[in-house]
Structures are given as structure tokens and as C-alpha cells.
PDB file of N, CA and C in Angstrom:
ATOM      1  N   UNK A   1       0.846  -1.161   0.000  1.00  0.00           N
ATOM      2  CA  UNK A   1       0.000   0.000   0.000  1.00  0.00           C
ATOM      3  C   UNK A   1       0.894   1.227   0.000  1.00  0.00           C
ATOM      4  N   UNK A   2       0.960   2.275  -0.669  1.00  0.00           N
ATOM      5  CA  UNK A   2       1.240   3.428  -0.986  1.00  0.00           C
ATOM      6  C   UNK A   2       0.392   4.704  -0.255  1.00  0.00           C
ATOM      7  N   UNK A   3       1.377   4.910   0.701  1.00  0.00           N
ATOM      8  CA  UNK A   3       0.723   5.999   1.537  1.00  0.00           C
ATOM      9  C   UNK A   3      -0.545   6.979   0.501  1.00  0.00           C
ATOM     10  N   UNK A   4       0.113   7.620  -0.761  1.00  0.00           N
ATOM     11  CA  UNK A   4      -0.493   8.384  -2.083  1.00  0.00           C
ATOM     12  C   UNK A   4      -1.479   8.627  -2.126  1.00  0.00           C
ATOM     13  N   UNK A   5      -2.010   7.097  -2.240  1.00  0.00           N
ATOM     14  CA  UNK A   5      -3.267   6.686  -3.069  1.00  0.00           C
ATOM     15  C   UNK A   5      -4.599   6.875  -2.171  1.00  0.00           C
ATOM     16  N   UNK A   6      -4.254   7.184  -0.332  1.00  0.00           N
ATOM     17  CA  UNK A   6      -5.183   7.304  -0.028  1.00  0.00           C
ATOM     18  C   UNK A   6      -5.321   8.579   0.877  1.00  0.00           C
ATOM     19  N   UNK A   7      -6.397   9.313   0.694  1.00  0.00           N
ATOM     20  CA  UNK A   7      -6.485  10.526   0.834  1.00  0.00           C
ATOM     21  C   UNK A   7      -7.851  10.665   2.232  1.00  0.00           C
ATOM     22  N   UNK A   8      -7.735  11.232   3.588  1.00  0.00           N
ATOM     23  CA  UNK A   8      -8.301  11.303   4.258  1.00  0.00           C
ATOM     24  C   UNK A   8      -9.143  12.847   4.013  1.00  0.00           C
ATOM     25  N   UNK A   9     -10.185  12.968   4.647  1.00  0.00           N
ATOM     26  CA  UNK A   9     -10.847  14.379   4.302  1.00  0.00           C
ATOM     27  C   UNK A   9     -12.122  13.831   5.720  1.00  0.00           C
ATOM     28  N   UNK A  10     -12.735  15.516   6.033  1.00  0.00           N
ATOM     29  CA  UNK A  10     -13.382  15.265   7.144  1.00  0.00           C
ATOM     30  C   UNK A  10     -14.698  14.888   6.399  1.00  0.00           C
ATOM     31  N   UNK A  11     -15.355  14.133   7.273  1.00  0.00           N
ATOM     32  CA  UNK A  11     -16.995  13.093   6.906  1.00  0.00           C
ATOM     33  C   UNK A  11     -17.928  13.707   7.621  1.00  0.00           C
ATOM     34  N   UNK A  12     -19.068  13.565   7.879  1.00  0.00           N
ATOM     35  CA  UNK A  12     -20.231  13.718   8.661  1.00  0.00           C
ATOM     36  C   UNK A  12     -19.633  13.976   9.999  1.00  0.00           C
ATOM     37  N   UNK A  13     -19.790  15.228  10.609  1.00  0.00           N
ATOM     38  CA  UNK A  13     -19.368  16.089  11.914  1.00  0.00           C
ATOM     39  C   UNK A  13     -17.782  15.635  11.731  1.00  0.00           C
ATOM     40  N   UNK A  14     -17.367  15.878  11.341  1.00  0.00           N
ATOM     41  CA  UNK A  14     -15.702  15.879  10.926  1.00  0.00           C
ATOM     42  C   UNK A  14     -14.825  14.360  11.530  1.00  0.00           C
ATOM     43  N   UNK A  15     -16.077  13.479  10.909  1.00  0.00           N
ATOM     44  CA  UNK A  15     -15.101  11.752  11.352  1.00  0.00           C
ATOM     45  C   UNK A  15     -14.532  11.851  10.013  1.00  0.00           C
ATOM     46  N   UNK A  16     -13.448  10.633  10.358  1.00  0.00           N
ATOM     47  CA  UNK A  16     -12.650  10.470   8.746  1.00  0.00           C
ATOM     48  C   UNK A  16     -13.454  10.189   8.004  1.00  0.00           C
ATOM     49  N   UNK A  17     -12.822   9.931   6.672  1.00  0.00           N
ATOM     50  CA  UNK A  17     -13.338   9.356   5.628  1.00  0.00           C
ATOM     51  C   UNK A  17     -12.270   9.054   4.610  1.00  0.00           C
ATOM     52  N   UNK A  18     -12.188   8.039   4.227  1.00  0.00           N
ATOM     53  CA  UNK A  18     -10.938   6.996   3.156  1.00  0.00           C
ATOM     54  C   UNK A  18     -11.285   6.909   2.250  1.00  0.00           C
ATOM     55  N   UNK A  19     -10.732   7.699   0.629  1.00  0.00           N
ATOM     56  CA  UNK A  19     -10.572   7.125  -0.393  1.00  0.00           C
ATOM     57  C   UNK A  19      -9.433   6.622  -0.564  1.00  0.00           C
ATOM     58  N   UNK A  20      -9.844   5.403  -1.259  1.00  0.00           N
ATOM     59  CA  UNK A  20      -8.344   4.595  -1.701  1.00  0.00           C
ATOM     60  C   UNK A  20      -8.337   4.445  -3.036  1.00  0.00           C
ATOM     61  N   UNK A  21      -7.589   4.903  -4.353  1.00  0.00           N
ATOM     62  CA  UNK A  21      -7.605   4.903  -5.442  1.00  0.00           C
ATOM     63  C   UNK A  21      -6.941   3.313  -5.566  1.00  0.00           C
ATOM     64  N   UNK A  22      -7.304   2.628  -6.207  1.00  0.00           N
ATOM     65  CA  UNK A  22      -6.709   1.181  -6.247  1.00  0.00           C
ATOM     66  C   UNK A  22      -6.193   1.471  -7.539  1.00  0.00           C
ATOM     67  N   UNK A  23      -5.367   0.603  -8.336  1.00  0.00           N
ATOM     68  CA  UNK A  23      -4.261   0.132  -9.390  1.00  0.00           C
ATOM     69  C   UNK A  23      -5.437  -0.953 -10.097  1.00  0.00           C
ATOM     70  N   UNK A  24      -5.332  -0.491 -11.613  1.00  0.00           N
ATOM     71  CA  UNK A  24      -6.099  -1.788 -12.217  1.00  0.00           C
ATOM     72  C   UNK A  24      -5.887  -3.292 -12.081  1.00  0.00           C
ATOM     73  N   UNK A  25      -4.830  -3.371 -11.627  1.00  0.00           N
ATOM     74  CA  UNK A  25      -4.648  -4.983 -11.706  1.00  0.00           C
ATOM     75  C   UNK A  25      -4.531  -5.267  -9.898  1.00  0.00           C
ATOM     76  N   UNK A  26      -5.064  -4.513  -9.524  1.00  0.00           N
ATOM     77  CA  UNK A  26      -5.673  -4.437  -7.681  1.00  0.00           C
ATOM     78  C   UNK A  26      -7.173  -5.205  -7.395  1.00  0.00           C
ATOM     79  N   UNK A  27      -7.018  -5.739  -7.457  1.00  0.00           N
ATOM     80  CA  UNK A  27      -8.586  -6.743  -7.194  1.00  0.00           C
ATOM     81  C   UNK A  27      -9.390  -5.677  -6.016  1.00  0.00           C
ATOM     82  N   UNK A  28     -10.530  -5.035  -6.044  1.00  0.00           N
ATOM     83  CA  UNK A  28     -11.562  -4.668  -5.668  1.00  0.00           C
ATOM     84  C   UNK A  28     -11.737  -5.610  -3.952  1.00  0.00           C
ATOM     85  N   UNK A  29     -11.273  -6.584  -3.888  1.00  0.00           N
ATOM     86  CA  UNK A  29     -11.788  -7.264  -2.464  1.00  0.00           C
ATOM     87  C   UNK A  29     -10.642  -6.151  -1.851  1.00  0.00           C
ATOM     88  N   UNK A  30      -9.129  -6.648  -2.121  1.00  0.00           N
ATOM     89  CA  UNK A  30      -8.066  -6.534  -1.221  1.00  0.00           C
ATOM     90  C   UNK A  30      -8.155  -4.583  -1.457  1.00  0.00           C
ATOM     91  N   UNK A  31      -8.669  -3.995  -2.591  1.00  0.00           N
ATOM     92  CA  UNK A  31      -8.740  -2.588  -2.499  1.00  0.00           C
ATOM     93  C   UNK A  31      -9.504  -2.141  -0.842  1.00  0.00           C
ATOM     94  N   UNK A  32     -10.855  -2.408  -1.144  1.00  0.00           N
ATOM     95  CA  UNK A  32     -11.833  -2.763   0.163  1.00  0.00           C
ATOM     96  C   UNK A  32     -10.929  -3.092   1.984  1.00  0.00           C
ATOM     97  N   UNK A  33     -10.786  -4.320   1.487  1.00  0.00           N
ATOM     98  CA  UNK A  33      -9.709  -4.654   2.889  1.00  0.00           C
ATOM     99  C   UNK A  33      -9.021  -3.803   3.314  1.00  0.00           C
ATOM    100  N   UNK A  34      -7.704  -2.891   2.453  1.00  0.00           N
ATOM    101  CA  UNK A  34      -7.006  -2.272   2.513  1.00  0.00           C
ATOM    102  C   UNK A  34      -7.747  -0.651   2.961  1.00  0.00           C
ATOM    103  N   UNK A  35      -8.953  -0.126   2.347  1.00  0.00           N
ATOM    104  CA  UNK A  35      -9.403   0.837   2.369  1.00  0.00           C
ATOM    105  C   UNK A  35     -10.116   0.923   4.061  1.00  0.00           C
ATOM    106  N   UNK A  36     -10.928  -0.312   4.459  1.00  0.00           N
ATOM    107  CA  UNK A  36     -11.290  -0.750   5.716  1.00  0.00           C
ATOM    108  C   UNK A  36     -10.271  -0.491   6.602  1.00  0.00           C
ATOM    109  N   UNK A  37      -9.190  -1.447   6.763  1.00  0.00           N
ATOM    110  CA  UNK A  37      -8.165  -1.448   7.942  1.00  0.00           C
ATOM    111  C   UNK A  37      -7.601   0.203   7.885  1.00  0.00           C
ATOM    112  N   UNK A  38      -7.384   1.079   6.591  1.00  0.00           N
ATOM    113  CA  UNK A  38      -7.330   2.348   6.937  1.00  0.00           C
ATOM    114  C   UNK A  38      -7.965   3.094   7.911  1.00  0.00           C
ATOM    115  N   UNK A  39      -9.398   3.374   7.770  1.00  0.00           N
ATOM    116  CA  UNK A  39     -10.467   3.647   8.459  1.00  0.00           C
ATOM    117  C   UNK A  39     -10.655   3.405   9.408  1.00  0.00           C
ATOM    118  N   UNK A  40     -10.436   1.791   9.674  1.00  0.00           N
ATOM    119  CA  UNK A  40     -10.195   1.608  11.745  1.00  0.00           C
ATOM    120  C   UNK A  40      -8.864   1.840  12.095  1.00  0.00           C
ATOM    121  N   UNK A  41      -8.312   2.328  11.386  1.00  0.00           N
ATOM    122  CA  UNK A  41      -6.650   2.293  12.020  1.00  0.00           C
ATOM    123  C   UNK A  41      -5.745   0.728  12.239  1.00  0.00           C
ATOM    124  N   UNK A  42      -6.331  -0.035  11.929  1.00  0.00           N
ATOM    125  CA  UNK A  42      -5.958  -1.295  11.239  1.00  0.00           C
ATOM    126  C   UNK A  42      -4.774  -1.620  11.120  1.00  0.00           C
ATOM    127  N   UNK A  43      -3.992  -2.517  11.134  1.00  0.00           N
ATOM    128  CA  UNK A  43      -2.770  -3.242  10.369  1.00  0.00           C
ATOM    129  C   UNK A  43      -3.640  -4.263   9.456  1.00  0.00           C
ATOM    130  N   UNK A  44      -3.307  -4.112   8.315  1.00  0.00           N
ATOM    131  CA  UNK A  44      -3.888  -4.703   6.700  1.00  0.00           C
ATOM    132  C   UNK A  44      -3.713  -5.854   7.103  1.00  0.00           C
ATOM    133  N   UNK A  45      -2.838  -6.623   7.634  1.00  0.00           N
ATOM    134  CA  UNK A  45      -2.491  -8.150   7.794  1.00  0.00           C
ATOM    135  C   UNK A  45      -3.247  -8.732   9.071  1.00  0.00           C
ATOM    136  N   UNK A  46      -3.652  -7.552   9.732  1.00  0.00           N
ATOM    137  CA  UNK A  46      -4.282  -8.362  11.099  1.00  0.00           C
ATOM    138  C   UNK A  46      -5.516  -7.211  11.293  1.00  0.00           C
ATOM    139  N   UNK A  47      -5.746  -7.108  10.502  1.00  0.00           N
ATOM    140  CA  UNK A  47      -7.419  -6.251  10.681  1.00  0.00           C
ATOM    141  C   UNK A  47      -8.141  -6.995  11.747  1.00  0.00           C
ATOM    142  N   UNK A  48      -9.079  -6.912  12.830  1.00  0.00           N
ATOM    143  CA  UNK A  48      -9.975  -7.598  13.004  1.00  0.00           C
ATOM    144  C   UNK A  48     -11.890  -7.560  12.255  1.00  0.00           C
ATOM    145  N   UNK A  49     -11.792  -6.333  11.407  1.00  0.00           N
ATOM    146  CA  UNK A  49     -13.121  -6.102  10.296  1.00  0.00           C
ATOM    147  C   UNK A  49     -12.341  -7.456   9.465  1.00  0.00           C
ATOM    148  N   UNK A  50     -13.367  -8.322   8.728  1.00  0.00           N
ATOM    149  CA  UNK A  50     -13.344  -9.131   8.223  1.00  0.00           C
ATOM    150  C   UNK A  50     -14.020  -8.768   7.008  1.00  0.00           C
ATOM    151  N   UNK A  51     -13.901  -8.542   5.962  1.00  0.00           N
ATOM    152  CA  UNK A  51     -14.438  -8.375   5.107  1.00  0.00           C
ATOM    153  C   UNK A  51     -15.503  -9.227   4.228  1.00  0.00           C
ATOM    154  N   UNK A  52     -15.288 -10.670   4.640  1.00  0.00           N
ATOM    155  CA  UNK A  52     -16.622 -11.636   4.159  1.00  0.00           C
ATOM    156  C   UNK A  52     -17.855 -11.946   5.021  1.00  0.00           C
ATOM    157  N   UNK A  53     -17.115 -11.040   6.367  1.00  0.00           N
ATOM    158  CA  UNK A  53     -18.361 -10.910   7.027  1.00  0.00           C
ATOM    159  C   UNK A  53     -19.470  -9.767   6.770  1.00  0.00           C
ATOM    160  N   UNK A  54     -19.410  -9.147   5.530  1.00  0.00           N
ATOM    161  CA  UNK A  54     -20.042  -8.159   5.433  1.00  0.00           C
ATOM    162  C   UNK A  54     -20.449  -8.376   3.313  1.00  0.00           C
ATOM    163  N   UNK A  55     -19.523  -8.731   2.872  1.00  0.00           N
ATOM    164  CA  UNK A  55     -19.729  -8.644   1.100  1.00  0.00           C
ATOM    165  C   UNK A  55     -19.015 -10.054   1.076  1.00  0.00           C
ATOM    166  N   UNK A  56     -19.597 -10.947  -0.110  1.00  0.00           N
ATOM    167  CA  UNK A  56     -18.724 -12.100  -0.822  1.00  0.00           C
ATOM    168  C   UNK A  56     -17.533 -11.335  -1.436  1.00  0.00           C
ATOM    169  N   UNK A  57     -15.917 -11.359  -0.955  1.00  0.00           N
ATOM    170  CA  UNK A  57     -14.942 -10.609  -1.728  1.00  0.00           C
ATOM    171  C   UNK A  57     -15.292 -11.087  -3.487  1.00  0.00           C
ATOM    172  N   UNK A  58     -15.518 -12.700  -3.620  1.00  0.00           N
ATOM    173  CA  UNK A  58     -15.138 -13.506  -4.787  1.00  0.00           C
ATOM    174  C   UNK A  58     -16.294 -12.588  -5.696  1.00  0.00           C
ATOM    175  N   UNK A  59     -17.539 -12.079  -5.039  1.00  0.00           N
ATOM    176  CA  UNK A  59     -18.462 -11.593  -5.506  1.00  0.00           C
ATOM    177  C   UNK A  59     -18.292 -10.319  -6.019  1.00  0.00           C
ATOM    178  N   UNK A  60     -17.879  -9.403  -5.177  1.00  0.00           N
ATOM    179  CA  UNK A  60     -16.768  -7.842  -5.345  1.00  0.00           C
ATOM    180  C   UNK A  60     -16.363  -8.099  -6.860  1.00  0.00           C
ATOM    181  N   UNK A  61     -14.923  -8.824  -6.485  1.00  0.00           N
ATOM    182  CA  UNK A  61     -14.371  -8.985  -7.975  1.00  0.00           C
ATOM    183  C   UNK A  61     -14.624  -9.330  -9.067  1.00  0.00           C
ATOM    184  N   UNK A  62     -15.882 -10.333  -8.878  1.00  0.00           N
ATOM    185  CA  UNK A  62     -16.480 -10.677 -10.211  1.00  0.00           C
ATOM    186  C   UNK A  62     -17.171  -9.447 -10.751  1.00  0.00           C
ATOM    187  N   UNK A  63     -17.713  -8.532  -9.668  1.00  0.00           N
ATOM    188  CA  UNK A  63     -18.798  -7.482 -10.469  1.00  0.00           C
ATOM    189  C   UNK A  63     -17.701  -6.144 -11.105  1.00  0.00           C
ATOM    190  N   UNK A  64     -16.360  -6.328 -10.945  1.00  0.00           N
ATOM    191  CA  UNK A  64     -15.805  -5.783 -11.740  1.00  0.00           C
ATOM    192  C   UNK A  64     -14.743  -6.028 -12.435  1.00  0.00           C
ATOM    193  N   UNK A  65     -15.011  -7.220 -12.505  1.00  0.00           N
ATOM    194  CA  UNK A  65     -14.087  -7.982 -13.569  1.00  0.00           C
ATOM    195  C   UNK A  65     -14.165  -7.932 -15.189  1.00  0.00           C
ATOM    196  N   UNK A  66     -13.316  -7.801 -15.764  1.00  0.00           N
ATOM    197  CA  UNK A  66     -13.665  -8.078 -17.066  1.00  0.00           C
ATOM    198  C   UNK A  66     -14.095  -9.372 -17.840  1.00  0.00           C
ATOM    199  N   UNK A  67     -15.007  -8.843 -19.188  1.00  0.00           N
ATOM    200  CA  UNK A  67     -16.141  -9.668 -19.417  1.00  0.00           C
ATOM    201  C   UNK A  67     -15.299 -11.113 -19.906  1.00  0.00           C
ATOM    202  N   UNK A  68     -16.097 -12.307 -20.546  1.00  0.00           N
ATOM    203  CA  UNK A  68     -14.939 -13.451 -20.842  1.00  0.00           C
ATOM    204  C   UNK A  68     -14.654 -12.832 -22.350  1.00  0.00           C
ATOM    205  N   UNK A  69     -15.103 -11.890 -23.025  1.00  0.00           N
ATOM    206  CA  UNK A  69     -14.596 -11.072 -24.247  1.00  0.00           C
ATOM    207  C   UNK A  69     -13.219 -10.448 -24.035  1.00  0.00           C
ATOM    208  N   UNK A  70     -13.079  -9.996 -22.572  1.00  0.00           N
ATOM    209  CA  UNK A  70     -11.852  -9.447 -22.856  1.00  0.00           C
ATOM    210  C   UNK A  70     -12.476  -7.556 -22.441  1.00  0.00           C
ATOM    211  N   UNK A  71     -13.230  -7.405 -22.427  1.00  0.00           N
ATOM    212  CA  UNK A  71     -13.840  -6.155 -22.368  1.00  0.00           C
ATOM    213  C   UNK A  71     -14.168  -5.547 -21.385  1.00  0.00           C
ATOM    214  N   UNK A  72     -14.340  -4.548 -21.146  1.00  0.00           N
ATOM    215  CA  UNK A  72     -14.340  -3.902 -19.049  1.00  0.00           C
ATOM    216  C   UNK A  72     -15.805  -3.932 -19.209  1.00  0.00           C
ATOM    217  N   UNK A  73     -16.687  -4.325 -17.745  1.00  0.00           N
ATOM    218  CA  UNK A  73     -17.753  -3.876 -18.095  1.00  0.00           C
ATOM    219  C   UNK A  73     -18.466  -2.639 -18.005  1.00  0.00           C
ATOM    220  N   UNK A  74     -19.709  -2.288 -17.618  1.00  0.00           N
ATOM    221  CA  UNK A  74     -20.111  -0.920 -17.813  1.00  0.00           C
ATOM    222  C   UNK A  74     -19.681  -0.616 -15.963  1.00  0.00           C
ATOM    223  N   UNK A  75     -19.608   0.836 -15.985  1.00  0.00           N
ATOM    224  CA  UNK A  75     -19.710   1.560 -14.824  1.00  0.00           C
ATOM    225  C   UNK A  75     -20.505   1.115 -13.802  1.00  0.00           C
ATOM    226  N   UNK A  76     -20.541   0.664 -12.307  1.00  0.00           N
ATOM    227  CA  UNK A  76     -20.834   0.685 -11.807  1.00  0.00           C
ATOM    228  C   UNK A  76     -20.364   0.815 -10.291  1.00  0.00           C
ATOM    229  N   UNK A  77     -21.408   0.365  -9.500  1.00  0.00           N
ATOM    230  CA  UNK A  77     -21.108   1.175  -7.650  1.00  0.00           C
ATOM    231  C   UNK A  77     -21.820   0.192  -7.206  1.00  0.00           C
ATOM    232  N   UNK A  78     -21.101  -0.116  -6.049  1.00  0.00           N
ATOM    233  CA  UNK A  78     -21.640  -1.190  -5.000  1.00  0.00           C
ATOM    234  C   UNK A  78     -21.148  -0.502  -3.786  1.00  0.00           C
ATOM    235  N   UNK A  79     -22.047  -0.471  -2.829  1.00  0.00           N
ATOM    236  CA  UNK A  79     -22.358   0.081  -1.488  1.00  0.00           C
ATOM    237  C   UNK A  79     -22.962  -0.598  -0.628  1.00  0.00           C
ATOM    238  N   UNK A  80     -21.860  -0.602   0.563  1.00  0.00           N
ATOM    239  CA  UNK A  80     -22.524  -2.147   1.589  1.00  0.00           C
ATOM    240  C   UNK A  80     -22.169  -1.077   2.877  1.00  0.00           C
ATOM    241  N   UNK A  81     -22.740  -1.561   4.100  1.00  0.00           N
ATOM    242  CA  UNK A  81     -22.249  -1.226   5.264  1.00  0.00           C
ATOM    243  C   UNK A  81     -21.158  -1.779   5.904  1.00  0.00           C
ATOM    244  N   UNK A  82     -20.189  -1.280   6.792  1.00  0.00           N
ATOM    245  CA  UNK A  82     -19.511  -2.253   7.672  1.00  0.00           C
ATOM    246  C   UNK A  82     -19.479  -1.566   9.261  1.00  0.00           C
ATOM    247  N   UNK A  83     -19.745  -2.133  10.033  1.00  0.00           N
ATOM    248  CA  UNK A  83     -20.302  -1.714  11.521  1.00  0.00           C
ATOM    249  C   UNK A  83     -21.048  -0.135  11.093  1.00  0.00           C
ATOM    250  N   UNK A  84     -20.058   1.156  11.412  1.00  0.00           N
ATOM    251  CA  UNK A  84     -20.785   2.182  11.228  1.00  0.00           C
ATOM    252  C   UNK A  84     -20.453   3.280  10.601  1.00  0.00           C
ATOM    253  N   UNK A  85     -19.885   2.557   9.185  1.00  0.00           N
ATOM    254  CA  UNK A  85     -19.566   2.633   7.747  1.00  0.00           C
ATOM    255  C   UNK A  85     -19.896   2.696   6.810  1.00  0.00           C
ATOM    256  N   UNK A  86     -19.842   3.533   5.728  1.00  0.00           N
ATOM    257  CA  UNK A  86     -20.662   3.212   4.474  1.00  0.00           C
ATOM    258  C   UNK A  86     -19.288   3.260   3.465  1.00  0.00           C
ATOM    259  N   UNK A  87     -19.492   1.961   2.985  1.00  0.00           N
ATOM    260  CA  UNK A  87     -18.411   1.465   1.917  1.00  0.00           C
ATOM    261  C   UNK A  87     -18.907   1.299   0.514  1.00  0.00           C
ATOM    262  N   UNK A  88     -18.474   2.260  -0.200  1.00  0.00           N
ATOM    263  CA  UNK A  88     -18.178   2.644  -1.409  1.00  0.00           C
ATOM    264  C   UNK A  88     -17.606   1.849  -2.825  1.00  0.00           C
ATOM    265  N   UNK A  89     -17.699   1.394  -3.716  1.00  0.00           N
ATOM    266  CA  UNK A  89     -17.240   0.035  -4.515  1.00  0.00           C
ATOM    267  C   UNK A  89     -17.378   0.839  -5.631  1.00  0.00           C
ATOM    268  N   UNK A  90     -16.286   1.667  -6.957  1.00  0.00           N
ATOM    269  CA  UNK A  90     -16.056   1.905  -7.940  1.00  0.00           C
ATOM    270  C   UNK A  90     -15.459   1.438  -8.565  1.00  0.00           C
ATOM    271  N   UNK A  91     -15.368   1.236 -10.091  1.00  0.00           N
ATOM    272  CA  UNK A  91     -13.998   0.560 -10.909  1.00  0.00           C
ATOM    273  C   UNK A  91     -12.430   1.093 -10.540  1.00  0.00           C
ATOM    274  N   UNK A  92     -12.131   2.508  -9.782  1.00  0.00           N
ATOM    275  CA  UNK A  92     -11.390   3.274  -9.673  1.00  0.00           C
ATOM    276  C   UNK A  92     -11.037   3.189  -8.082  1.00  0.00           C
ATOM    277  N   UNK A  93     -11.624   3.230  -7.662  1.00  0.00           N
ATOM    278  CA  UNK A  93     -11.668   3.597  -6.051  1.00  0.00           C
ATOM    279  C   UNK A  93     -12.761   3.188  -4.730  1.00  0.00           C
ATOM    280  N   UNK A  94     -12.151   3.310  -3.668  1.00  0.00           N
ATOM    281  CA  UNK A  94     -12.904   2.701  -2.632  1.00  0.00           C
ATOM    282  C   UNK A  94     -13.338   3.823  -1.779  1.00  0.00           C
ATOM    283  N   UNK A  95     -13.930   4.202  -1.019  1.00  0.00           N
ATOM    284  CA  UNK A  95     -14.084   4.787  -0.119  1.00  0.00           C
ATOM    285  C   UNK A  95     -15.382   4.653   1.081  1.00  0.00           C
ATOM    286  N   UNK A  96     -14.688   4.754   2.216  1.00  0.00           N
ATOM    287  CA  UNK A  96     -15.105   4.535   3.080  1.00  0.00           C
ATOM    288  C   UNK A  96     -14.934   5.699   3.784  1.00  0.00           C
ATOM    289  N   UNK A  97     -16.384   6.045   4.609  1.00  0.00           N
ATOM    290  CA  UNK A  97     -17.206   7.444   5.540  1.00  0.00           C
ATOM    291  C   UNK A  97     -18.171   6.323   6.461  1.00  0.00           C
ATOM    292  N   UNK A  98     -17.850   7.619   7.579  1.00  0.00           N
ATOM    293  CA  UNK A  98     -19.226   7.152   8.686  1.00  0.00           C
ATOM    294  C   UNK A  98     -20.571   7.523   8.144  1.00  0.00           C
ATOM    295  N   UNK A  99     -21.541   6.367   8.374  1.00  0.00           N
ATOM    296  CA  UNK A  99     -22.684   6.661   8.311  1.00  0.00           C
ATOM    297  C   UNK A  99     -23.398   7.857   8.597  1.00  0.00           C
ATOM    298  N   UNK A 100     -24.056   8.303   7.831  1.00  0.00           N
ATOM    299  CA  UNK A 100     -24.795   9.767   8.391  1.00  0.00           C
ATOM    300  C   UNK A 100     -26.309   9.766   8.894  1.00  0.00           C
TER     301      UNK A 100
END
């Protein structure tokens, strides 16, 4: 992880909030994981947020995987909760804010 890529800014009554720009060949689960353990202050390797306790990762990546053509698919956003979180799912980026 690259300090860079993720950019803190104040959220709802000034809690954090994590975007994490992920790398195309960054799988969407471990973007997530990585964007999560930010947000709780986390070590990435020993998070205790679990991330399949909340989204199928295998599921994540399939919905932005490319097609069996070879082709990206269309734009989309997936948005799940995690405790008292709202997690964010783009082709580009992750981000995670407290619930409002």
C-alpha cells in the first residue's frame, strides 16, 4: 500500500473518511480490505473487520471484472455497510465514511 493513493478528508461532523484509489490490476476485495483497515486504524495483515463478514470478496471482484470477451464492463457502484460505515465500490476507487 502506498501511503499516495489514499487521501483522508473530514466526513459527517468531521469523522474520517478513506478514499483509496486502487491500481487496475488491484482486485476490488483486497482494495476494500485495505481501504477498511485504513479507516479503523488497522494493520492490513491483522485487521480484526473481516471483510466476508459483510460482502462475498469472490463476488466484489467478479462485479468488476472483465467480461470473458476481454472487455471492461459498464460503470458501476456497489455500497454495503460495515459496523458504522458506508463502503463505497467503484472501478477506480474505494471509499469509506461514517454513516450519516
Amino acid at each position: 500500500m502506498t501511503e499516495r493513493r489514499i487521501r483522508d478528508s473530514s466526513g459527517c461532523e468531521f469523522k474520517r473518511c478513506i478514499q483509496y484509489d486502487r491500481d487496475t490490476d488491484e482486485p476490488p476485495s483486497i482494495a476494500t480490505a485495505t481501504a477498511l483497515a485504513q479507516y479503523f486504524d488497522d494493520d492490513t495483515g491483522s485487521t480484526s473487520t473481516r471483510l466476508y463478514d459483510y460482502i462475498d470478496p469472490d463476488a466484489l471482484d467478479s462485479l468488476f471484472a472483465d467480461t470473458h470477451r476481454g472487455t471492461s464492463r459498464a460503470e458501476g457502484t456497489v455500497e454495503f455497510s460495515v459496523e458504522d460505515a458506508t463502503v463505497t465500490v467503484t472501478p477506480e476507487r474505494v471509499e469509506v465514511s461514517p454513516d450519516c
